[in-house]
Protein backbone atom coordinates (compact mmCIF):
# COMPACT_ATOMS: atom_id res chain seq x y z
CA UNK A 1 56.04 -13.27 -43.48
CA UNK A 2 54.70 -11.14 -45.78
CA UNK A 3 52.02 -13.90 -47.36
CA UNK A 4 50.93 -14.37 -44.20
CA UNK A 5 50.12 -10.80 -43.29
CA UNK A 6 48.78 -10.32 -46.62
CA UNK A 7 46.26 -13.13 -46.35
CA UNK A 8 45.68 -12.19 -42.34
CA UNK A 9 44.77 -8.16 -43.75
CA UNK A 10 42.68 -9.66 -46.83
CA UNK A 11 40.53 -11.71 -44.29
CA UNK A 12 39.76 -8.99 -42.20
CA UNK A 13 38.71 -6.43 -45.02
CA UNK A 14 36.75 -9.52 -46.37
CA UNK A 15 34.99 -10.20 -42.91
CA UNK A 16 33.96 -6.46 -42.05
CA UNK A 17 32.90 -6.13 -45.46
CA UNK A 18 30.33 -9.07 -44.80
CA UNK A 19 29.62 -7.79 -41.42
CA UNK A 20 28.69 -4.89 -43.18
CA UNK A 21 26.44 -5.94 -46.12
CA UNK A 22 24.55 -8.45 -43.26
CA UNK A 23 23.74 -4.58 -41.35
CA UNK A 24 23.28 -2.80 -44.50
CA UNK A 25 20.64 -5.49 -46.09
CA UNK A 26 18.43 -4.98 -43.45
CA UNK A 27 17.39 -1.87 -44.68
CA UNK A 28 16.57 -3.08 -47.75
CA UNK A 29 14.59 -6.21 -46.55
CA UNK A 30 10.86 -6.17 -44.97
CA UNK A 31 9.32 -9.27 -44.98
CA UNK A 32 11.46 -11.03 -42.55
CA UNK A 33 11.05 -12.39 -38.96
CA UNK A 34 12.09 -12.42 -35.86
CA UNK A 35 14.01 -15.32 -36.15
CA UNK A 36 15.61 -14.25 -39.06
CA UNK A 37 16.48 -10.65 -37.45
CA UNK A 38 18.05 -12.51 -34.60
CA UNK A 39 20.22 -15.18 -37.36
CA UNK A 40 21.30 -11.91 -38.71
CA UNK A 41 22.61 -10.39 -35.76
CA UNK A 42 24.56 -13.81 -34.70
CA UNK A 43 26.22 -13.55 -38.46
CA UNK A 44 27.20 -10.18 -37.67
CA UNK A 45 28.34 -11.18 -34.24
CA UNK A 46 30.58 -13.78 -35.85
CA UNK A 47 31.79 -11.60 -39.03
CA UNK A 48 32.69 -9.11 -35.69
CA UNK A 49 34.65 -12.17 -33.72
CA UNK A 50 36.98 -12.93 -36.71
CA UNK A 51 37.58 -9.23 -37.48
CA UNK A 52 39.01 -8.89 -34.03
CA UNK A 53 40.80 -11.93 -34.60
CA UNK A 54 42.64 -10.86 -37.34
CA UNK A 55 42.89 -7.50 -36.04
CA UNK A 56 44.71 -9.06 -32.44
CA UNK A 57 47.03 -11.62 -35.13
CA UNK A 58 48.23 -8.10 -37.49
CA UNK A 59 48.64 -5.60 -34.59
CA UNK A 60 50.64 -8.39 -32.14
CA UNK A 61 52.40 -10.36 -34.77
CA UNK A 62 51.65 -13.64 -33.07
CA UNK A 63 51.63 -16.53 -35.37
CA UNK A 64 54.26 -14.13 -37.45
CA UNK A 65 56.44 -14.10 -34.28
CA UNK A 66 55.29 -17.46 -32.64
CA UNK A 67 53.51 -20.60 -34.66
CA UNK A 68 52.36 -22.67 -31.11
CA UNK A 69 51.23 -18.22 -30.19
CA UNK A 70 49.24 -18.37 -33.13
CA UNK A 71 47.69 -21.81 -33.03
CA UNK A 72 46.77 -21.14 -29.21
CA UNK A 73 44.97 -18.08 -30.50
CA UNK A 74 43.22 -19.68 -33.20
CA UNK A 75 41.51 -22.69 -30.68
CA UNK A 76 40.87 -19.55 -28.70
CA UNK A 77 38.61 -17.93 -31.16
CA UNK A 78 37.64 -20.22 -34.20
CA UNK A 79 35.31 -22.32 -31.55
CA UNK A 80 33.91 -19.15 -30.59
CA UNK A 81 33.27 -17.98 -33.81
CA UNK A 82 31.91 -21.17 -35.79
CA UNK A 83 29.31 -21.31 -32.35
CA UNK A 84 27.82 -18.06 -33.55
CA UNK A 85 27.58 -19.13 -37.16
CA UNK A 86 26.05 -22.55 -36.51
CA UNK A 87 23.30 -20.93 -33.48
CA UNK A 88 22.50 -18.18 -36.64
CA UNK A 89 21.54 -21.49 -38.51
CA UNK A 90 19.64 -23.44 -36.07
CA UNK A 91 17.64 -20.55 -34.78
CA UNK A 92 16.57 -19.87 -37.85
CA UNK A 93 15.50 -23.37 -38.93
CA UNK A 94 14.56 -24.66 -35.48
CA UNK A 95 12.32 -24.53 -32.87
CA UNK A 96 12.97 -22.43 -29.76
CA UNK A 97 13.24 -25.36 -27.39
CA UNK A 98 16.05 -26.81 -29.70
CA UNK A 99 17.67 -23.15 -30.29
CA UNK A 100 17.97 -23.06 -26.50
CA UNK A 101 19.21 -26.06 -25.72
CA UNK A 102 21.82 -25.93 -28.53
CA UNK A 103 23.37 -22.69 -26.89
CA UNK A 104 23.71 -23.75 -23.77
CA UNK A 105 25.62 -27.14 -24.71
CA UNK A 106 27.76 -25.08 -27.18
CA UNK A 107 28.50 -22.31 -24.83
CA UNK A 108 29.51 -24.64 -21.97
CA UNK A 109 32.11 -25.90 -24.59
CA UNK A 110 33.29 -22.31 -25.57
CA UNK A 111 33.71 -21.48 -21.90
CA UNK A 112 35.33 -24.45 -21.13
CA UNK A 113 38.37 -23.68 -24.35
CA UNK A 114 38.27 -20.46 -22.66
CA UNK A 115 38.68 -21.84 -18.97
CA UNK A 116 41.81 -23.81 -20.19
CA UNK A 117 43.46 -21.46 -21.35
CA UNK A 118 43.34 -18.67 -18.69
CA UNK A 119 44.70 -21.50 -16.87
CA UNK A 120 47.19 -22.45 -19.04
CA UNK A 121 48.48 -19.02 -19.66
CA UNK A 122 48.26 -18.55 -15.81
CA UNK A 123 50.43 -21.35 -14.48
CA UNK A 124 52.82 -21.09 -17.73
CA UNK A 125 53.26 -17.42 -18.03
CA UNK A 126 52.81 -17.17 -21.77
CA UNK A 127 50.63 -17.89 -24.41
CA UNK A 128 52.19 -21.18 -25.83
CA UNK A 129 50.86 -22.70 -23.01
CA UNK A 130 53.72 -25.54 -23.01
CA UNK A 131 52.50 -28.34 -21.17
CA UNK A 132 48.54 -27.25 -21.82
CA UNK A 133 48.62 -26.89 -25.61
CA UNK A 134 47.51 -30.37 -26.55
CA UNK A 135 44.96 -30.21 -23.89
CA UNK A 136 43.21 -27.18 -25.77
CA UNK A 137 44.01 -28.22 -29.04
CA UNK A 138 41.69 -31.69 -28.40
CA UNK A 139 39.00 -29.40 -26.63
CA UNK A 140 39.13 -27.34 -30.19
CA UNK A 141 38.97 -30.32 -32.18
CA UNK A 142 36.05 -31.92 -30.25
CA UNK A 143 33.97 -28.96 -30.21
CA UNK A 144 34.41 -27.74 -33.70
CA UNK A 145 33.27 -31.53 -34.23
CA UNK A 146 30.81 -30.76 -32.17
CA UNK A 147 29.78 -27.53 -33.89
CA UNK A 148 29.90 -29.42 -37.24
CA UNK A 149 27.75 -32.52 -36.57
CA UNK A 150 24.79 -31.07 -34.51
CA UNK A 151 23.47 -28.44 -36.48
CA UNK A 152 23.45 -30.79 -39.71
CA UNK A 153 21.47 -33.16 -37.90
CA UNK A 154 19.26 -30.59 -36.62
CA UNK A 155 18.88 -28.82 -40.28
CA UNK A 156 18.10 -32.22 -41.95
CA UNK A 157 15.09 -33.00 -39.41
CA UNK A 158 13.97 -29.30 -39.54
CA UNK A 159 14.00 -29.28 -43.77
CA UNK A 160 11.81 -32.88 -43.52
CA UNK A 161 9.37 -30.83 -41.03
CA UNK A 162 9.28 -27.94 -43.73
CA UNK A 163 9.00 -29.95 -46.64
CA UNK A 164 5.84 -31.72 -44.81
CA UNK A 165 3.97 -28.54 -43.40
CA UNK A 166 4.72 -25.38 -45.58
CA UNK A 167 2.77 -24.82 -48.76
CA UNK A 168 4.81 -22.24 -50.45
CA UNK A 169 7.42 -22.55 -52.45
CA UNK A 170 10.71 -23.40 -50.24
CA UNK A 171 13.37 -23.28 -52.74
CA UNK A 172 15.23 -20.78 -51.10
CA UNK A 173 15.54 -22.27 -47.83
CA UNK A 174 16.61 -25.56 -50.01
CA UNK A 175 19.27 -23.84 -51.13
CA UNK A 176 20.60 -21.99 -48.05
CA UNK A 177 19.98 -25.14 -46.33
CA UNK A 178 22.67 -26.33 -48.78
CA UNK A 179 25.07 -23.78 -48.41
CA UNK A 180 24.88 -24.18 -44.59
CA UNK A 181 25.99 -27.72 -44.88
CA UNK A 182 28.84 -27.06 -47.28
CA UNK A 183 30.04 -24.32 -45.02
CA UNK A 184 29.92 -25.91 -41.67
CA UNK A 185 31.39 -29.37 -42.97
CA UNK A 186 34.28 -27.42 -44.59
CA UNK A 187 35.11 -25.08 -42.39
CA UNK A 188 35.27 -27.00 -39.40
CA UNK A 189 37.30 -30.16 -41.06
CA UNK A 190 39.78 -27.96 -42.53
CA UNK A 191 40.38 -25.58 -39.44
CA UNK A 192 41.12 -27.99 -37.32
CA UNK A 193 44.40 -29.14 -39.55
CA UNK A 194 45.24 -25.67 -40.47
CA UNK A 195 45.41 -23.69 -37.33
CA UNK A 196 48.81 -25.93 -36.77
CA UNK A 197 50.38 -26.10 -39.83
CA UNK A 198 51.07 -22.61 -41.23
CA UNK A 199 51.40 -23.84 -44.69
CA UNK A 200 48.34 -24.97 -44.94
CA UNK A 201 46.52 -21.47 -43.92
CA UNK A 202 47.21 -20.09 -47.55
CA UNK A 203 45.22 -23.13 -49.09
CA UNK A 204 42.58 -23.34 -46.13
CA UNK A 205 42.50 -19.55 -45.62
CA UNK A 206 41.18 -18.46 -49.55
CA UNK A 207 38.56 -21.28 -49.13
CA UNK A 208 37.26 -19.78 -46.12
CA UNK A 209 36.74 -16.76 -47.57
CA UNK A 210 35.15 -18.39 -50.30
CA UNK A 211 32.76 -20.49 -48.81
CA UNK A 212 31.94 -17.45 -45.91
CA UNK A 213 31.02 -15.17 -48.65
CA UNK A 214 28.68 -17.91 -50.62
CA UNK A 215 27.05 -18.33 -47.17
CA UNK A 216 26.82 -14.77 -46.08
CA UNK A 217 25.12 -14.28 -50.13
CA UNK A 218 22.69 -17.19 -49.49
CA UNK A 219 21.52 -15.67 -46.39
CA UNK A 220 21.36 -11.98 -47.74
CA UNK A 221 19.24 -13.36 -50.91
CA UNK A 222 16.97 -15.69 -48.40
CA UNK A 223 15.75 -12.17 -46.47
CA UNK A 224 14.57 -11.28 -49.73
CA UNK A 225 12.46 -14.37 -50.15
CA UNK A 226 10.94 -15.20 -46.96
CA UNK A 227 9.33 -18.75 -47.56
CA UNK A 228 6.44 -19.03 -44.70
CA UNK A 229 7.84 -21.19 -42.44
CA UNK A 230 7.84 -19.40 -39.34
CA UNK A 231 4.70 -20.68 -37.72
CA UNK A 232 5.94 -24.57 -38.83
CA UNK A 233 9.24 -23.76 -36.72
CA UNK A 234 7.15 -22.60 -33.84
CA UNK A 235 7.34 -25.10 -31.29
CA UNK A 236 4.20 -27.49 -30.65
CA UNK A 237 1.95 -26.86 -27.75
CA UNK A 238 0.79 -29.14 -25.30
CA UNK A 239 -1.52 -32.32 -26.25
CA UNK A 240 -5.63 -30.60 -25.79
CA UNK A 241 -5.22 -26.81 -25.95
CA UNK A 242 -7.74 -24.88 -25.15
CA UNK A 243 -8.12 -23.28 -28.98
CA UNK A 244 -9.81 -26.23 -30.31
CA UNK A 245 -13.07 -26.16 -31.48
CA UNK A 246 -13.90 -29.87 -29.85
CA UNK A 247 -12.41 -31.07 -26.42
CA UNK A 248 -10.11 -33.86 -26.40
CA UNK A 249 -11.06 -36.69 -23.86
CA UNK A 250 -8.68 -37.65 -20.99
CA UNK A 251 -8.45 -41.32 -21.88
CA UNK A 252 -7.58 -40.30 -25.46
CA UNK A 253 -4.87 -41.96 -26.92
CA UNK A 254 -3.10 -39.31 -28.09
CA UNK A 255 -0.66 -41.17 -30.58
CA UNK A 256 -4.07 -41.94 -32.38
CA UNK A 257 -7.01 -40.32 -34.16
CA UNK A 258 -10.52 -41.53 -33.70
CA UNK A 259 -13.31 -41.99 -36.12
CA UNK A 260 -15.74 -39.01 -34.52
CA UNK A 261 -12.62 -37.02 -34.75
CA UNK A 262 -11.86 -37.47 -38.61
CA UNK A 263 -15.71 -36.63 -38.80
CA UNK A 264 -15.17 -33.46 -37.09
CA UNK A 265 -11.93 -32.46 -39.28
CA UNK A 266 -12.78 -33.40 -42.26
CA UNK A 267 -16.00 -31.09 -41.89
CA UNK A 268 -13.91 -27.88 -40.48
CA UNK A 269 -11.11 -28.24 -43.58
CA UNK A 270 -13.75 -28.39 -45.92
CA UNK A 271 -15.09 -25.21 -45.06
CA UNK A 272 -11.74 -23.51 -44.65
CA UNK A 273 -11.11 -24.68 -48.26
CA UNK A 274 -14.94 -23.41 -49.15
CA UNK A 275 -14.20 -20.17 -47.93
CA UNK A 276 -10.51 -19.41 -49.43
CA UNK A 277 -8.34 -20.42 -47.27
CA UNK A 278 -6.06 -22.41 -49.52
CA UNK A 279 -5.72 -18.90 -51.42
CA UNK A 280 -3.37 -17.46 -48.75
CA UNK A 281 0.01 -18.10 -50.31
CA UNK A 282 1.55 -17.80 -46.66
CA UNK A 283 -0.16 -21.19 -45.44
CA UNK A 284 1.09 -23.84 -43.54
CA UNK A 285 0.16 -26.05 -40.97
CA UNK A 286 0.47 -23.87 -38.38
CA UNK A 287 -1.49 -21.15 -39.42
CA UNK A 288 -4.04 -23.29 -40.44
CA UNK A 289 -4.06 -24.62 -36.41
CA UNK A 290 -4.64 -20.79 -35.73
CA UNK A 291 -7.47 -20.71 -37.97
CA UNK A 292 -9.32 -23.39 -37.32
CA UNK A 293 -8.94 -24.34 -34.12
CA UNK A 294 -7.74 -27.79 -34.33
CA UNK A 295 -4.19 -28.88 -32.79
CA UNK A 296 -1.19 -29.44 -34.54
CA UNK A 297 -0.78 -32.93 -33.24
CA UNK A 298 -4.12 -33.61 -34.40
CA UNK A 299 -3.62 -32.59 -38.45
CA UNK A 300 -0.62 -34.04 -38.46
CA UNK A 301 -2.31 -37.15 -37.57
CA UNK A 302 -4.87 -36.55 -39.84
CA UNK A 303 -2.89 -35.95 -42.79
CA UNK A 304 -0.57 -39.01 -41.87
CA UNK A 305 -3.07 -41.15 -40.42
CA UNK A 306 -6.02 -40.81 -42.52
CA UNK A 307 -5.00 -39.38 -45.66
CA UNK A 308 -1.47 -40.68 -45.63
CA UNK A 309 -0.20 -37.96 -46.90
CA UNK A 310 1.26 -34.47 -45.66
CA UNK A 311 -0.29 -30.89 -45.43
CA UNK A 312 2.21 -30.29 -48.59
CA UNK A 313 0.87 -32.23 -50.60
CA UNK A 314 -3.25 -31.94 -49.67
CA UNK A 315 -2.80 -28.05 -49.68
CA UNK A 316 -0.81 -28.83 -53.42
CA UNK A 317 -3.78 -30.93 -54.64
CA UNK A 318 -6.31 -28.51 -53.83
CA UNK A 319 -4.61 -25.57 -55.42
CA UNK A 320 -4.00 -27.79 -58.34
CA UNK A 321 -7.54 -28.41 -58.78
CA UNK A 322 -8.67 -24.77 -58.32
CA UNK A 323 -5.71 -24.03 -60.85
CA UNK A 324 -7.20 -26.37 -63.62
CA UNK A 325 -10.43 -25.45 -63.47
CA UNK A 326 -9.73 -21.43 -63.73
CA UNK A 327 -7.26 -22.41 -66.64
CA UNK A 328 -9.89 -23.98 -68.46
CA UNK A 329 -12.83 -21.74 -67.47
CA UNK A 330 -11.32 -18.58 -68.15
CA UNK A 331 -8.37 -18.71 -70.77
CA UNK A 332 -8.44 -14.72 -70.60
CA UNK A 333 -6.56 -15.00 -67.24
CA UNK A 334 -2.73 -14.78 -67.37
CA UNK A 335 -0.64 -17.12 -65.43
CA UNK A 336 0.20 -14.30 -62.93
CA UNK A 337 -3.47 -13.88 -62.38
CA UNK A 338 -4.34 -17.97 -61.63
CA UNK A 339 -0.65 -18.35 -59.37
CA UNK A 340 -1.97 -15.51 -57.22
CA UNK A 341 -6.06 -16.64 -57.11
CA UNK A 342 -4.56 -19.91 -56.24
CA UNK A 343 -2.34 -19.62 -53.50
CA UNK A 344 1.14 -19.90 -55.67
CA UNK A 345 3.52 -18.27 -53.97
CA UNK A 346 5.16 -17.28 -57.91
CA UNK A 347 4.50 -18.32 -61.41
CA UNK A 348 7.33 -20.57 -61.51
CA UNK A 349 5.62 -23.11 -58.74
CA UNK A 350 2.36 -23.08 -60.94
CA UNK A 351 4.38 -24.14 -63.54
CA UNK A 352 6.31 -26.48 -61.82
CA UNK A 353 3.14 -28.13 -60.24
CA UNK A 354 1.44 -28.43 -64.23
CA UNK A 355 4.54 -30.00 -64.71
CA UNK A 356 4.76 -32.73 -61.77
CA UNK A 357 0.88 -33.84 -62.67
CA UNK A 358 0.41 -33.41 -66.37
CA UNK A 359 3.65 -33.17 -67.89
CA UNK A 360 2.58 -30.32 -69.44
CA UNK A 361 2.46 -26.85 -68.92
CA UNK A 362 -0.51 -24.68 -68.08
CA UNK A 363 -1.07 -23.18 -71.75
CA UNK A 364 -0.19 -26.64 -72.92
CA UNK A 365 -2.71 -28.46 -71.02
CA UNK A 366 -5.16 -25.79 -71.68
CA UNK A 367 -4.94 -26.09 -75.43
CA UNK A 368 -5.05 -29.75 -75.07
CA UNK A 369 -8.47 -30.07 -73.24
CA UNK A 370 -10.03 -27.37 -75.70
């Protein structure tokens, strides 16, 4: 008994703790977004759900005084909480259409846990809910399935989509992307054993502190290094907006790029790269839509069709290029001084890009050309 109320008390403190450093970062942090704002305040939504989960279990005693009490209560509010968590995940690595439709779907399923057992407790007159407990339990285990699958599959096609259209350095989100995965698959495989077994709760319980807190960190220490991805995760608009520069016929086919219409992009990138563009280390394909009129259907097809390549990887060539020819032209210049003419978002991705195409790095290649 006394285990258990230790490790109940230790995941509270834990929990408002992290609820706290997500509130108390913000002050700290200012170049975020929206989206991120809004992941932060689902975090802190679901640091706030298990703190009054823990608080209810201490105060009432109920998986001290009752195991099937305490399991009830645990498909009550885990679902719940690991919905929060996974929407702060998705709507920051998604687009709003998908955010949207990912909240409705896992809301219906928190409602219906929720349904179930106001019924159960109704027509049994306690919290065990006798008869109803295996009914809620499956509900539990499907949606914390549920909660686990989707948002991995959605992270995985959102990180290709980054990887293809940002061209700053996206290391960070790598790595958060990471920790989200590790989280959600081990959360949600071990809860569902250990919300009926108490047992298990002292091994599953420490790990879920463990891998809350890595999470929590990763998502702190992303705020701090905002990779440019906001426009990419901005939803496309419809096929022939007005903003282009050229019209787009009716009887296009739209799954295609013509001739005339390579012509006509190839000449507007090359004066975006003439005058600078490539320089602004907060590029990606999106912003480069904004700037030069041209759809994002259309570069993509451009870059996939034509070049068959990505924006990644054009933007990275060009910046290369500029990079080798100010290393060579002007050896007073520091590293610092060529990442930021360039476009690098840091030193380290100047380095890292030396690295990829020469094998060398920039002082290295620089002493081997003179």
């Amino acid at each position: 008994m006394e285990s258990l109320f230790t490790l109940q008390y230790t995941c509270l403190l834990v929990f408002a703790m992290l609820m706290l450093q997500l509130l108390v970062s913000r002050l700290y942090q200012n170049s975020t977004t929206p989206q991120y704002e809004k992941s932060r305040l689902l975090l802190a939504a679901t640091m706030l759900i298990l703190v009054v989960h823990y608080a209810l279990q201490i105060k009432f005693k109920l998986r001290a005084n009752d195991d099937n009490v305490g399991t009830v209560f645990n498909t009550l509010f885990y679902p719940i909480a690991n919905y929060f968590l996974a929407c702060s995940i998705i709507q920051l690595q998604s687009s709003r259409k998908t955010t949207r439709r990912y909240a409705i779907v896992g809301a219906l399923a928190c409602l219906s846990i929720v349904g179930v057992f106001a019924i159960g407790w109704y027509t049994s007159g306690n919290m065990a809910l006798d008869g109803m407990r295996g009914i809620i339990f499956a509900m539990f285990a499907l949606s914390m399935v549920y909660f686990m699958t989707s948002p991995t599959i959605i992270l995985r096609r959102t990180q290709h989509r980054i990887n293809n259209d940002t061209g700053g350095d996206i290391s960070t989100y790598d790595r958060y992307t990471k920790a989200s995965y590790l989280l959600l698959s081990m959360l949600s495989s071990t809860l569902i054993f250990a919300v009926t077994w108490r047992p298990a709760l002292y091994v599953v319980g420490p790990l879920m502190l463990f891998t809350v807190f890595l999470f929590v960190s990763s998502f702190v220490a992303l705020g701090f290094n905002m990779a440019p991805v906001e426009d990419v995760l901005t939803e496309d608009e419809t096929y022939g907006n007005a903003s282009d520069y050229y019209n787009e016929l009716a009887d296009d086919d739209p799954t295609t790029i013509s001739t005339g219409q390579i012509e006509k992009i190839s000449i507007i990138l090359g004066q975006w790269v003439a005058n600078g563009g490539f320089r602004d280390s907060s590029a990606n394909i999106g912003k480069l839509s904004q700037q030069t009129g041209i759809s994002r259907i259309r570069l993509s097809q451009y870059f996939d069709q034509y070049l068959n390549s990505t924006f990644r990887v054009w933007l990275s060539g060009i910046r290369f290029a500029e990079a080798q020819r100010l290393v060579k032209a002007h050896p007073e210049y520091n590293n610092d001084t060529i990442s930021i003419y360039c476009g690098f978002s840091s030193r380290s991705q100047l380095y890292k890009i030396f690295n990829d195409n020469t094998g060398m790095s920039p002082r290295e290649w620089r002493e081997m050309q003179s």
